[in-house]
Protein backbone atom coordinates (compact mmCIF):
# COMPACT_ATOMS: atom_id res chain seq x y z
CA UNK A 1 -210.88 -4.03 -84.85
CA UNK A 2 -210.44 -7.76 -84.50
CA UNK A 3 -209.92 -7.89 -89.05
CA UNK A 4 -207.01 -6.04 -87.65
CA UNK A 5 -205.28 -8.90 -85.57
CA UNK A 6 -206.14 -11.66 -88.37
CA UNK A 7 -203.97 -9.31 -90.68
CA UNK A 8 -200.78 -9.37 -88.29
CA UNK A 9 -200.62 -12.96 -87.31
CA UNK A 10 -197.13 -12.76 -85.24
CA UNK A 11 -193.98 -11.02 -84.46
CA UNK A 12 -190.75 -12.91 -86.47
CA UNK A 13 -188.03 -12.20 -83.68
CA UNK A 14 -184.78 -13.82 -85.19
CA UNK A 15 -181.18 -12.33 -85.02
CA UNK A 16 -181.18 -11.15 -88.40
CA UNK A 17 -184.81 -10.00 -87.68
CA UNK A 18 -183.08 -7.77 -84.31
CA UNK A 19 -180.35 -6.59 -86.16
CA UNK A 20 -182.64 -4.67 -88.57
CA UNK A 21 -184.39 -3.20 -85.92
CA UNK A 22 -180.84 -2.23 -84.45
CA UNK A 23 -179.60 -0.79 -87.61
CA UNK A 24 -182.03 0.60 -89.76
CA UNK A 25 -185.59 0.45 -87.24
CA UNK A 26 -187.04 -1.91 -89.31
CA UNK A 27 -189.69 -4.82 -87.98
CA UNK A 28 -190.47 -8.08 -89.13
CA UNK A 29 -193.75 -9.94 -89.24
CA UNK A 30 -195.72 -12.85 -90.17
CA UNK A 31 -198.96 -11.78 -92.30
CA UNK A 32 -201.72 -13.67 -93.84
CA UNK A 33 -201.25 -14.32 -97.40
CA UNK A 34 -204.08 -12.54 -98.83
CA UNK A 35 -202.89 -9.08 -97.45
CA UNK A 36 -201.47 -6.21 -99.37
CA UNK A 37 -199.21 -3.66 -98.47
CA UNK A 38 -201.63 -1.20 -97.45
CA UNK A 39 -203.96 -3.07 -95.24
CA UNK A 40 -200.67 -4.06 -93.44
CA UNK A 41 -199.86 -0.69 -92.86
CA UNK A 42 -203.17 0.67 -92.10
CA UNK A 43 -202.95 -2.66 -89.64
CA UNK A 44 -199.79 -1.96 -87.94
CA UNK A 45 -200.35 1.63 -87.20
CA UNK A 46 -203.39 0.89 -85.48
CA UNK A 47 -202.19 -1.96 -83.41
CA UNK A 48 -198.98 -0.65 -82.32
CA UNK A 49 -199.87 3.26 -82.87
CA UNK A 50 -196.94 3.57 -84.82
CA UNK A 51 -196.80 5.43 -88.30
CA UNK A 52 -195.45 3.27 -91.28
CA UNK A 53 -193.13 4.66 -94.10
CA UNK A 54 -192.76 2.00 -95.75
CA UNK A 55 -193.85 -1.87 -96.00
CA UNK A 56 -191.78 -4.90 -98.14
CA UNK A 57 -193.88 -7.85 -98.58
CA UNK A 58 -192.23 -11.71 -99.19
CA UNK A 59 -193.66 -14.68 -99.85
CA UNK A 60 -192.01 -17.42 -98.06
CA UNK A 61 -192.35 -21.21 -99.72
CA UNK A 62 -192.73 -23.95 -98.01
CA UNK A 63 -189.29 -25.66 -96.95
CA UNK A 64 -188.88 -29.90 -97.16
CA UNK A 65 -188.64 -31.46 -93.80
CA UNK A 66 -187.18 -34.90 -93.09
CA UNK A 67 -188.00 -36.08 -89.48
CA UNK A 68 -186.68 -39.83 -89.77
CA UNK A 69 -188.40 -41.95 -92.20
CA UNK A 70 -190.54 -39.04 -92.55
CA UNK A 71 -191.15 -36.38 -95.22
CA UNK A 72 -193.23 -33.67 -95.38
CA UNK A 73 -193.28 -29.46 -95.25
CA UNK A 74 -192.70 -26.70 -93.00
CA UNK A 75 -195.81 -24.24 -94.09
CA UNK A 76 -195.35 -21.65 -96.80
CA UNK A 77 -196.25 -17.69 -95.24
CA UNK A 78 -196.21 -14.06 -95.89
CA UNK A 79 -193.85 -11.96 -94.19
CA UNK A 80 -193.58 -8.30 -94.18
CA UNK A 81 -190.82 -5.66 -93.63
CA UNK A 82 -192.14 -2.39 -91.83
CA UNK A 83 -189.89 0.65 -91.45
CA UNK A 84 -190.64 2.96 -89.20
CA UNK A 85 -189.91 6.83 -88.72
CA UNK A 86 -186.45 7.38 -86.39
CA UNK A 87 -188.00 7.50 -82.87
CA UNK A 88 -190.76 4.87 -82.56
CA UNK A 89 -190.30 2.07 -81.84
CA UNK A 90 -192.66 -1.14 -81.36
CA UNK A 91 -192.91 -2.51 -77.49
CA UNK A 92 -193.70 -6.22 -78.65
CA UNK A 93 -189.74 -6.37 -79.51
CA UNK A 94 -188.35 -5.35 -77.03
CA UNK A 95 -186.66 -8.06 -74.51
């Protein structure tokens, strides 16, 4: 159970993030890089107890920082798009 919860790594709650679950009851999260669309969807069903129709996977580079004389990198991540079936809904977004 626990290769489960090192698949899913956090909830991305944003306002473009809400407004997909809004319109079209899609969910947004941050994933470890080494996971493919199937183990995310065999991971978020049995987490949330939800069933998946569909998962869209992005990789997300790192972005340049500047914090006063210095420079570095916000870190680079995974993030994947769930949709789920009209009617379920995941708790862990709601506010």
């Amino acid at each position: 159970m626990t290769k489960y919860y090192e698949i899913i790594k956090a909830p991305i709650i944003t306002e473009q993030s809400m407004k997909l679950i809004d319109a079209e009851n899609k969910y947004t999260f941050k994933v470890d890089k080494k996971a493919n669309k199937i183990e995310i969807k065999n991971a978020i069903e049995k987490i949330f107890k939800v069933d998946v129709i569909k998962v869209n996977t992005i990789n997300v580079l790192p972005k340049a920082k500047k914090v006063g004389k210095y420079e570095g990198f916000k870190p680079a991540y995974k993030k994947a798009i769930v949709l789920l079936p009209e009617g379920q809904k995941i708790d862990a977004f709601t506010v």
